[in-house]
Protein backbone atom coordinates (compact mmCIF):
# COMPACT_ATOMS: atom_id res chain seq x y z
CA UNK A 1 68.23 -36.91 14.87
CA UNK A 2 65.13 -37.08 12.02
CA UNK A 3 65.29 -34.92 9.58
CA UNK A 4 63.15 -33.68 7.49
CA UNK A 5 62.62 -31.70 3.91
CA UNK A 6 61.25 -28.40 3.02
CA UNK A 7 58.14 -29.41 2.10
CA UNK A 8 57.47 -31.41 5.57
CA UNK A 9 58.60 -27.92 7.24
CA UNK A 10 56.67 -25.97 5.35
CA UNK A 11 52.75 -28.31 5.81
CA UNK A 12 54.14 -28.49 9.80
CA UNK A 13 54.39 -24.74 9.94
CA UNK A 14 50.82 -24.36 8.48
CA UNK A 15 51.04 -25.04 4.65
CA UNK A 16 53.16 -21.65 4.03
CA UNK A 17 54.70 -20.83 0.95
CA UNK A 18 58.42 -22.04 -0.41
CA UNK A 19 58.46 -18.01 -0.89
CA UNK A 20 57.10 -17.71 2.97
CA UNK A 21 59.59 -20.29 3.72
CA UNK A 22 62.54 -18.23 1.91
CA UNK A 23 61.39 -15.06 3.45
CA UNK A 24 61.19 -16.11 6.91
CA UNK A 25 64.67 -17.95 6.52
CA UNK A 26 66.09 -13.97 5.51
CA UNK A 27 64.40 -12.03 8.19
CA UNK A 28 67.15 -12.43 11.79
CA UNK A 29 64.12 -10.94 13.40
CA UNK A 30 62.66 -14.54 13.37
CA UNK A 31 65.64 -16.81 13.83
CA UNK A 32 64.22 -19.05 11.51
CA UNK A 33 66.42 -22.41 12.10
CA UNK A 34 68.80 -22.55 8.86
CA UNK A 35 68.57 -26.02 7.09
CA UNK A 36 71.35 -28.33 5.62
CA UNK A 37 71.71 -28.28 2.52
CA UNK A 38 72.22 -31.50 0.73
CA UNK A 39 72.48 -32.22 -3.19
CA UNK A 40 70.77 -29.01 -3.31
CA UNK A 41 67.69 -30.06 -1.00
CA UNK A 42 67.11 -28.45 1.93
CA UNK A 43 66.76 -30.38 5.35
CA UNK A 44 65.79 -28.89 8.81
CA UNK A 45 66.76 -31.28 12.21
CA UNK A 46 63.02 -31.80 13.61
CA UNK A 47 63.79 -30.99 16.66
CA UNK A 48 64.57 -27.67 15.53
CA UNK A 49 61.57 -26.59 13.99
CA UNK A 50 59.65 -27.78 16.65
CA UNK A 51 61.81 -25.99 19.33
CA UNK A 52 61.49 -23.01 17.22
CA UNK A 53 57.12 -23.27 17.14
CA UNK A 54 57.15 -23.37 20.72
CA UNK A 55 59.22 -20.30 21.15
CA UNK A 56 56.78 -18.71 18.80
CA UNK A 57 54.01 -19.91 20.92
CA UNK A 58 55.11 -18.83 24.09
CA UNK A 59 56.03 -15.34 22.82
CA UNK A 60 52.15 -15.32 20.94
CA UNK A 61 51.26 -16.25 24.59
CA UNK A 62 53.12 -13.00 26.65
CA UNK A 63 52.42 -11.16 24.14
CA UNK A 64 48.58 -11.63 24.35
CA UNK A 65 48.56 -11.22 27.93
């Protein structure tokens, strides 16, 4: 299991915001995968953030259709 930091997450998502980042971690309507925090740094499993992009794909997909 990799993980990785905030800032990785954030330049793999597209270079968002730590205020994007925040927001998007707050809003249940994106299910956002929650990261572990350790001596106050935040850390997201990679496979997690990368499961979560292609569920965001595939619903950009039907919902373009």
């Amino acid at each position: 299991m990799k993980m990785i930091a905030a800032r990785q997450v954030r330049m793999r998502i597209g270079n968002i915001s730590d205020m994007t980042l925040y927001r998007w971690l707050n809003d249940p309507r994106l299910s956002f995968p929650k990261p572990i925090v350790i001596q106050n740094r935040r850390y997201w499993r990679e496979e997690d953030v990368d499961r979560w992009l292609s569920e965001r794909a595939l619903i950009s997909i039907k919902g373009s259709v």
